[in-house]
Protein backbone atom coordinates (compact mmCIF):
# COMPACT_ATOMS: atom_id res chain seq x y z
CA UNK A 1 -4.50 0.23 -19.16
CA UNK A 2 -1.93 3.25 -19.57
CA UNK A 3 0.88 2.94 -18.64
CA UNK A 4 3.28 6.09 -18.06
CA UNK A 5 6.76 6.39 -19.66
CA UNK A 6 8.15 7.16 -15.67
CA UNK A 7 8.16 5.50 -12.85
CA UNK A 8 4.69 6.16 -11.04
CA UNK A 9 4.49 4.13 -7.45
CA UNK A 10 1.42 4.05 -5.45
CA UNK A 11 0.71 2.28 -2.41
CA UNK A 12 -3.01 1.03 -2.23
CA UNK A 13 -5.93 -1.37 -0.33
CA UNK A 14 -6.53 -4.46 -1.92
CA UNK A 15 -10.33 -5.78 -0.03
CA UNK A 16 -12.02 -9.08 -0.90
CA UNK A 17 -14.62 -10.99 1.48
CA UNK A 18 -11.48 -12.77 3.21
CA UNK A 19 -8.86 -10.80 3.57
CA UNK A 20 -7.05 -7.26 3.48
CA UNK A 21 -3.59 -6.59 1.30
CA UNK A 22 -1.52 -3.68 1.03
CA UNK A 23 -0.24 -3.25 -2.50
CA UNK A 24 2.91 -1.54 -3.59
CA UNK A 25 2.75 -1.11 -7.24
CA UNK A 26 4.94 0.83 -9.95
CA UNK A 27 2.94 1.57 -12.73
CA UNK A 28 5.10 2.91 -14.73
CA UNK A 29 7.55 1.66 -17.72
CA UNK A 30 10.68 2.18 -16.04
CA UNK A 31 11.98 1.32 -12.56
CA UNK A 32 11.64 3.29 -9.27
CA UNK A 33 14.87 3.25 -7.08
CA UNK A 34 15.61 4.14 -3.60
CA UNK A 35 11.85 4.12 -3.19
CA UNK A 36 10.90 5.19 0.75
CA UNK A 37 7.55 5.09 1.26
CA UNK A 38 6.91 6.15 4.93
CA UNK A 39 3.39 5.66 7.00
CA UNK A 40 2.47 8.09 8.80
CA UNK A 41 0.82 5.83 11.71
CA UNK A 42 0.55 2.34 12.41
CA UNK A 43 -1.41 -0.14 10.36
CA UNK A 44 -2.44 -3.05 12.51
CA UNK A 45 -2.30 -6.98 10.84
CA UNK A 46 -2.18 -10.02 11.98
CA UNK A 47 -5.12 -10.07 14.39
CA UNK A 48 -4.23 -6.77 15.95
CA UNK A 49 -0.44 -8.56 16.99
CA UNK A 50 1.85 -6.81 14.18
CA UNK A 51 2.05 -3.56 13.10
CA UNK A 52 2.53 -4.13 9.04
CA UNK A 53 4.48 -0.55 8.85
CA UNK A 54 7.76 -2.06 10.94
CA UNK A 55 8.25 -4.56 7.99
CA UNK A 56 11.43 -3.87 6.38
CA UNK A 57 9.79 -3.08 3.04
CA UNK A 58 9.11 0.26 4.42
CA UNK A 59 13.03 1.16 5.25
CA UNK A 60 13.71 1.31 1.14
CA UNK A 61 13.14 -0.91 -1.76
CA UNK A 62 16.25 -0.11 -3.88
CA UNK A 63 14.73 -0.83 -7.16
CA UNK A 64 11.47 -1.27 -8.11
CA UNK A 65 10.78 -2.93 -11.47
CA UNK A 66 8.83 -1.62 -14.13
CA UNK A 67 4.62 -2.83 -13.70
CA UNK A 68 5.97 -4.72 -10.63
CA UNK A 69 3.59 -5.42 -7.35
CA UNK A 70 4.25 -6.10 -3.99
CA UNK A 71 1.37 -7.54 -2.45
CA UNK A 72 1.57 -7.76 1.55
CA UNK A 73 -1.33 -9.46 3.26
CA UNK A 74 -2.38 -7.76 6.44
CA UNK A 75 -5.19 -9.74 8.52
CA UNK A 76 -8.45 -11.35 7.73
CA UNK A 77 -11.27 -8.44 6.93
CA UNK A 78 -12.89 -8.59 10.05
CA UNK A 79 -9.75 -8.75 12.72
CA UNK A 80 -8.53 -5.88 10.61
CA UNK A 81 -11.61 -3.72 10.77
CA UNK A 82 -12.44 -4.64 14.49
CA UNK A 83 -8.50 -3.11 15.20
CA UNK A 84 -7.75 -0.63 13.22
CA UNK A 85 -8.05 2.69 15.16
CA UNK A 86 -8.12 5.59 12.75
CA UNK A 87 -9.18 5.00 9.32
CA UNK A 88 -7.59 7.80 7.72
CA UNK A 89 -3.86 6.46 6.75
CA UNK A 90 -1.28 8.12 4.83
CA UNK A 91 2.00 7.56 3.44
CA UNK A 92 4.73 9.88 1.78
CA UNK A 93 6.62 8.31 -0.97
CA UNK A 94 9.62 9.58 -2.76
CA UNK A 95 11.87 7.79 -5.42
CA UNK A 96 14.18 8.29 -8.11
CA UNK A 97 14.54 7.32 -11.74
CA UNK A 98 17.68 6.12 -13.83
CA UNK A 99 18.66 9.39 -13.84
CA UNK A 100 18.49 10.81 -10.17
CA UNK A 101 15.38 12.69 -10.87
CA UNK A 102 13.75 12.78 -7.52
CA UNK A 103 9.57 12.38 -7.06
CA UNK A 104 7.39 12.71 -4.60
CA UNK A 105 4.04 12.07 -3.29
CA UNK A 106 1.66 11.40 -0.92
CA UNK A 107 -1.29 9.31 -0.48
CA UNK A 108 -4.50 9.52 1.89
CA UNK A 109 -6.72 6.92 2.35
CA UNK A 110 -10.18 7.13 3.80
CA UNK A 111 -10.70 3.26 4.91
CA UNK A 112 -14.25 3.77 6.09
CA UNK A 113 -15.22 2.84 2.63
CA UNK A 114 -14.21 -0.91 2.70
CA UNK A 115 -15.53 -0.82 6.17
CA UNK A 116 -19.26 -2.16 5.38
CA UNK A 117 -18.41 -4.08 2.19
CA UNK A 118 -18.36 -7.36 3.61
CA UNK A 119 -22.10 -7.63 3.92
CA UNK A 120 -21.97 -7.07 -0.38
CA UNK A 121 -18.80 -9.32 -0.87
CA UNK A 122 -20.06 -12.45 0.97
CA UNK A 123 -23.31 -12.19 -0.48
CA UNK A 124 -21.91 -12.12 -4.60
């Protein structure tokens, strides 16, 4: 694996046969600080009950660590495909490095492509 000389954070779908996660990773060889990363709609977890974008992860993580994850579980594969309502989420993230440099971006994700994998997973 590469791995860039700045901070690069992404916020991604981790899907096994179980269970859904939301990742938060840095893959870069320096810290991210002040990192926002703002959904724009509601991601449901927990059976439907909790909306995982009011956790207080998503106010600001004020540093990051180089290569670090955060790995959030969200609900159980099924619960989370039976609520989720729109399968097209996004976030906007922003950060800065050591040296106030500001960076932004944004990240779409078309969840309709986990949505049948369970029949594969469960099977291998």
């Amino acid at each position: 694996m590469l791995i860039s000389k700045k901070a690069v954070v992404i916020v991604d779908f981790e899907i096994d046969a179980d269970a859904v996660f939301l990742v938060i990773k840095n893959l870069g060889a320096v810290p991210a600080l002040k990192l926002k990363i703002r959904p724009l709609a509601a991601i449901p977890g927990l059976e439907g009950k909790k909306d995982i974008t009011k956790l207080s992860i998503f106010k600001e993580i004020s540093y990051l660590a180089p290569l670090k994850e955060i790995k959030i579980f969200v609900d159980s594969y099924e619960s989370f495909f039976t609520h989720l309502k729109d399968p097209s989420v996004h976030f906007n993230i922003s950060y800065k490095n050591a040296k106030h440099r500001s960076f932004k971006i944004k990240i779409h994700h078309d969840l309709r492509i986990y949505a049948d994998l369970i029949y594969f997973l469960r099977k291998h």
